[in-house]
Protein backbone atom coordinates (compact mmCIF):
# COMPACT_ATOMS: atom_id res chain seq x y z
CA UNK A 1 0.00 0.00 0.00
CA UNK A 2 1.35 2.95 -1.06
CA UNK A 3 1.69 6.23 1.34
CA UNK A 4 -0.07 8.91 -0.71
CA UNK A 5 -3.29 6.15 -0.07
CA UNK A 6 -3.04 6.14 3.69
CA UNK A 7 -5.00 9.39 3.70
CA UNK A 8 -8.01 8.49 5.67
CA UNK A 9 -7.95 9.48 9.25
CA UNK A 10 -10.27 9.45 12.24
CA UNK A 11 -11.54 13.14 11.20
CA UNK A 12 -12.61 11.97 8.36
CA UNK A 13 -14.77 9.58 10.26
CA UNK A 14 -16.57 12.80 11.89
CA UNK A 15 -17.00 13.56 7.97
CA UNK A 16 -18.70 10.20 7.04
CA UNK A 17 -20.68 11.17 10.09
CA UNK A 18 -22.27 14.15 9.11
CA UNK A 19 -24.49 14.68 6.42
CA UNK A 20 -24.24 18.28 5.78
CA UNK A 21 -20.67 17.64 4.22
CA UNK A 22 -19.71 16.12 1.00
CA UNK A 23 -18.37 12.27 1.92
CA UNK A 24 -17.54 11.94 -1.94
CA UNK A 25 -13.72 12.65 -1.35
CA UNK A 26 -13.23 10.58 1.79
CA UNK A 27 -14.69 7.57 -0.11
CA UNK A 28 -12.55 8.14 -3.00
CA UNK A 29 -9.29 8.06 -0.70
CA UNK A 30 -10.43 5.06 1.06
CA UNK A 31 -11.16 2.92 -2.16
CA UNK A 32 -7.36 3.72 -3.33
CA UNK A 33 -6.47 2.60 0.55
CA UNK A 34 -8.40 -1.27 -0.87
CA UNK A 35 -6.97 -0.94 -4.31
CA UNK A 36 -3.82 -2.74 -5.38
CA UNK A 37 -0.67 -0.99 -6.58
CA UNK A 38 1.18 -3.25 -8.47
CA UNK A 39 3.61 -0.72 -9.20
CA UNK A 40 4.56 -0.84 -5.13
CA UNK A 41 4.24 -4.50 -5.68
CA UNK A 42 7.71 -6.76 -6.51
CA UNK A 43 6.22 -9.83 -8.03
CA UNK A 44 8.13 -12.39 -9.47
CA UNK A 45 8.43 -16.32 -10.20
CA UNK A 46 7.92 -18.30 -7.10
CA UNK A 47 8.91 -21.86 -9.25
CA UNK A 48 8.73 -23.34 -12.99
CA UNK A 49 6.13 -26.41 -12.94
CA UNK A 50 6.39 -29.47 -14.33
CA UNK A 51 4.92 -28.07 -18.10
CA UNK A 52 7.83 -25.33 -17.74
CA UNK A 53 5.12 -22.73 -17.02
CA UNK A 54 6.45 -20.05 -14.17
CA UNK A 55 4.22 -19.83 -11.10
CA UNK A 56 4.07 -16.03 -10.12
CA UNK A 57 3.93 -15.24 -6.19
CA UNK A 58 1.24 -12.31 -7.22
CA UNK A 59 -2.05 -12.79 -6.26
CA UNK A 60 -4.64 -12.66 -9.79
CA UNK A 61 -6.75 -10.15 -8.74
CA UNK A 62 -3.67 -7.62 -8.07
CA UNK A 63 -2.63 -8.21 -11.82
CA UNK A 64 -6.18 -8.25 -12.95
CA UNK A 65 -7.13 -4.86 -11.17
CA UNK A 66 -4.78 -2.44 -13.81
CA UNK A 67 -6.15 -4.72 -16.89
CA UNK A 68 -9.49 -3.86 -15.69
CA UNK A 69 -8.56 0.01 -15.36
CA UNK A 70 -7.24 -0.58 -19.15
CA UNK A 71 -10.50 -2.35 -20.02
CA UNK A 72 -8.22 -4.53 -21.58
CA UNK A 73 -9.39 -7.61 -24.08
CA UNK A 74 -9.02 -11.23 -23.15
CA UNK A 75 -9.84 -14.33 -24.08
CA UNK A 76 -11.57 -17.39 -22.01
CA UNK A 77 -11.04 -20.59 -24.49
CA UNK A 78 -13.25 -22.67 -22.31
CA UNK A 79 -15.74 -22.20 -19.84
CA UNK A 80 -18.73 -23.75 -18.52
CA UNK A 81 -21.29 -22.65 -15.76
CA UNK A 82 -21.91 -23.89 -12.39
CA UNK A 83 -25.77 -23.18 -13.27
CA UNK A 84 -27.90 -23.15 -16.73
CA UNK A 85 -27.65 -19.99 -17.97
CA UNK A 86 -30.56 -17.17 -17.93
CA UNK A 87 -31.34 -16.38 -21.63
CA UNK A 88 -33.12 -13.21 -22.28
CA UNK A 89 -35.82 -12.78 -24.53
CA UNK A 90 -34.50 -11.93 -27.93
CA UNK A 91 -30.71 -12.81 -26.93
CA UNK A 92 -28.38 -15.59 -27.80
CA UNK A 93 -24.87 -16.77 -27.26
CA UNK A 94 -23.38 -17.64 -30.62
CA UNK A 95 -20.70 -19.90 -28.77
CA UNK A 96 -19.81 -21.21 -25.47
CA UNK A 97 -16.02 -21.62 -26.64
CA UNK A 98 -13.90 -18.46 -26.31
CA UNK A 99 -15.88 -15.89 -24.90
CA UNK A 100 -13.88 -12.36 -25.15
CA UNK A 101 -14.35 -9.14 -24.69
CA UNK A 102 -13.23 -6.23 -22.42
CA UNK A 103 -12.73 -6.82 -19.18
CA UNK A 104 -14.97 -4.31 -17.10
CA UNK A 105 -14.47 -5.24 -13.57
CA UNK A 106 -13.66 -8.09 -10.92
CA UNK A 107 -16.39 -9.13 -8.63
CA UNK A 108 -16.93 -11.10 -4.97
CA UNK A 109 -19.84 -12.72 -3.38
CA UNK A 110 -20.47 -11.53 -0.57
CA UNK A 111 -20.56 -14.62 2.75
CA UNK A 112 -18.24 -16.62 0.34
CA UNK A 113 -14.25 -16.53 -0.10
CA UNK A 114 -15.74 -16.65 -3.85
CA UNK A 115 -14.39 -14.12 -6.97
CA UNK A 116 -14.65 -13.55 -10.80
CA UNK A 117 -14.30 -11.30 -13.40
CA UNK A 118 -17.17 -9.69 -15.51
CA UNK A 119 -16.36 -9.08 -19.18
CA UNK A 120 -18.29 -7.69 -21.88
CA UNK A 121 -18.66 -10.81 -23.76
CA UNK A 122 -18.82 -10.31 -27.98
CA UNK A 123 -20.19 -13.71 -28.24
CA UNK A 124 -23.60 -12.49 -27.31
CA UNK A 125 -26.07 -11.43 -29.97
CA UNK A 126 -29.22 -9.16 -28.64
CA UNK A 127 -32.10 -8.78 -31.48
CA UNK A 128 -34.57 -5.77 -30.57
CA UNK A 129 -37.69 -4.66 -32.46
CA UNK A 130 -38.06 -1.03 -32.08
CA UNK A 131 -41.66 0.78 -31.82
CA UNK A 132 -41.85 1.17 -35.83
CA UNK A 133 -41.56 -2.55 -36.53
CA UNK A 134 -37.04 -2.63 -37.14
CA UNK A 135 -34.89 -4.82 -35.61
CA UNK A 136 -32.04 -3.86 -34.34
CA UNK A 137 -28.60 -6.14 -33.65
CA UNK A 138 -26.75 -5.42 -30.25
CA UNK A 139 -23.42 -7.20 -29.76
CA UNK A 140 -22.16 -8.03 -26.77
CA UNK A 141 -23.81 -8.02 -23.14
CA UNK A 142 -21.94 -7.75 -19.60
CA UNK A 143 -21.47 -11.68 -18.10
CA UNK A 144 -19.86 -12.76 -14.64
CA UNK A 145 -17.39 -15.80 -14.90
CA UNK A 146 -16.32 -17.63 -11.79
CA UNK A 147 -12.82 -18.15 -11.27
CA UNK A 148 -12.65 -18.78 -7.62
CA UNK A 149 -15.15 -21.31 -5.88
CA UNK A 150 -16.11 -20.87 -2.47
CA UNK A 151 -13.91 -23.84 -1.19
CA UNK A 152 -10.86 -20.95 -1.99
CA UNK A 153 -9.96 -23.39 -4.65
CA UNK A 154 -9.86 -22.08 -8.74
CA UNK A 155 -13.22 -23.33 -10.23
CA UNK A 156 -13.06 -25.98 -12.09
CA UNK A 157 -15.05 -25.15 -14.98
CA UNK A 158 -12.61 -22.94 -16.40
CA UNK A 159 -8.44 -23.46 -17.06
CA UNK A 160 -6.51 -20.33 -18.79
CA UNK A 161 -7.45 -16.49 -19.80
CA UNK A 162 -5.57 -15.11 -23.34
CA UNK A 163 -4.58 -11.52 -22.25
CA UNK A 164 -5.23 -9.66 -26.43
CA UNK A 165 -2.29 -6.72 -26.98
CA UNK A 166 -4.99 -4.18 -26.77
CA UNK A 167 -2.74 -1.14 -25.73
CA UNK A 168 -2.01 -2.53 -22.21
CA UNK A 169 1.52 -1.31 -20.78
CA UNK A 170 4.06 -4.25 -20.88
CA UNK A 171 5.08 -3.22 -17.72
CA UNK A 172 2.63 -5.50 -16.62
CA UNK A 173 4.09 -8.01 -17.74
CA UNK A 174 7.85 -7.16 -17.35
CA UNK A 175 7.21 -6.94 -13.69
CA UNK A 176 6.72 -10.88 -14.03
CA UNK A 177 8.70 -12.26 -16.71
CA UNK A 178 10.03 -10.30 -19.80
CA UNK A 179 10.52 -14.37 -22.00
CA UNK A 180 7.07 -15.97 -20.59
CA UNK A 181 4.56 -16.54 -22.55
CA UNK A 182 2.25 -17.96 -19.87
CA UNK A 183 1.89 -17.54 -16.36
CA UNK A 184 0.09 -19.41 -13.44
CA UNK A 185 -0.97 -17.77 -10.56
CA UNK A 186 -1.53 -19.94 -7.41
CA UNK A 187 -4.53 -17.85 -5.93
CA UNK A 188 -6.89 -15.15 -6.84
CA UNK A 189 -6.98 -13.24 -3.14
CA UNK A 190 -4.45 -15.21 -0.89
CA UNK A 191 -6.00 -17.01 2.11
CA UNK A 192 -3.50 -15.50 4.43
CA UNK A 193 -4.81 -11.89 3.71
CA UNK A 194 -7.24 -11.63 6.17
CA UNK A 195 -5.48 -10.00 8.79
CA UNK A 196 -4.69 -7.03 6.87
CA UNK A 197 -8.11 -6.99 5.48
CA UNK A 198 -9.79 -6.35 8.93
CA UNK A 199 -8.32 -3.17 10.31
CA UNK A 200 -9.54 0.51 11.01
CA UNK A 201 -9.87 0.91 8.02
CA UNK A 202 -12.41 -2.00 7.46
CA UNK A 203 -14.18 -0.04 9.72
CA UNK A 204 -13.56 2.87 8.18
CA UNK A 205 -15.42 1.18 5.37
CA UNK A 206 -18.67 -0.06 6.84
CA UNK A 207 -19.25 3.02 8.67
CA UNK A 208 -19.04 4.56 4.83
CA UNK A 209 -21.51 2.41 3.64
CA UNK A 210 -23.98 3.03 6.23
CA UNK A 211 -23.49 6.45 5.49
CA UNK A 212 -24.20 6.16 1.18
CA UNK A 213 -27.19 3.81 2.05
CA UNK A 214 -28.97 6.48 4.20
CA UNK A 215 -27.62 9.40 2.14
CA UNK A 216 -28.82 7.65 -1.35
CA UNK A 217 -32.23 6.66 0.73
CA UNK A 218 -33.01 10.34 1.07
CA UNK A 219 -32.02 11.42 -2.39
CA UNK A 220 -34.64 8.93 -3.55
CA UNK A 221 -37.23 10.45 -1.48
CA UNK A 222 -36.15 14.01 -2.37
CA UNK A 223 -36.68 12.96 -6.47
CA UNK A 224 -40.34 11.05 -5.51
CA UNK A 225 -41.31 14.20 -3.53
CA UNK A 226 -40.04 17.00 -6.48
């Protein structure tokens, strides 16, 4: 974590307190305090398996997180579902092989050591009719893919990610290995992170959130009453 993030102190908790002043900043500074910072980070090659493929000490999400801020392209050659897929009306999936697309964010379930990434995937076709009788052709729709089950294990219905050169900064990837090809990374959030998950500023967090649910609550009521 880098310095310039450890910005949020305990009178900014009087600010999340009070509604008369703008939270907007504080909450800004304390998602860079959760964010990674790979360039902080000093990843490298923990061993070579058995295949020859290097096994990175970096944890995925922390080398996902800048390919998300880069919306970068990738590539899932297989995947398959933990549950049948809901198919909406007028919308279908011309393949379940190689869904790509940019990468738009990483997400968590909450009660569950279980994460993912959601991509825009190109592989889905939406058909709309319009009020004047056209149809219209969408591509591409916004789809979660599980990565990480909730045993902490890698879900097994998926095995590699293509990373597409799509303008993302190779020194991503020097940071790891400047001659491989492929990588394998051991765990998306390491187990043993907990401890420095739960801190002030985990509470720093939840008071936050308390604070945007009632705030957002009264905007609502404010646009139903104007």
């Amino acid at each position: 974590m880098s310095d310039d993030r450890k910005t949020v102190t305990w009178k900014d908790l009087e600010v999340i307190k009070d509604r008369t002043q703008d939270v907007r900043p504080v909450c800004t500074r304390l998602l860079g305090i959760w964010g990674y910072d790979l360039d902080k980070r000093k990843p490298g090659i923990a061993f070579v398996d058995a295949d020859g493929i290097p096994v990175t000490d970096l944890d995925l999400a922390a080398f996902m997180t800048p390919l998300v801020e880069n919306r970068t392209v990738i590539n899932v050659p297989k995947y398959k579902s933990r549950r049948a897929a809901t198919v909406k009306e007028g919308q279908f999936t011309t393949s379940k092989d190689n869904r790509h697309g940019r990468l738009s964010g990483l997400t968590s379930k909450q009660g569950s050591f279980s994460f993912g990434i959601r991509i825009e995937d190109m592989n889905v076709i939406q058909m709309k009719t319009g009020d004047d009788g056209t149809t219209e052709t969408e591509i591409g729709d916004y789809r979660v893919l599980l990565l990480q089950d909730v045993t902490g294990e890698w879900y097994e219905g998926w095995s590699t990610i293509d990373i597409l050169p799509t303008g993302l900064p190779k020194e991503i990837f020097q940071k790891l290995s400047a001659a491989a090809n492929a990588l394998k990374f051991p765990y998306f959030i390491h187990p043993n992170r907990w401890p420095s998950f739960y801190g002030k500023y985990y509470a720093f967090a939840k008071v936050a959130i308390t604070r945007l649910e009632d705030q957002m609550k009264f905007m609502r009521a404010e646009v139903k009453r104007l």
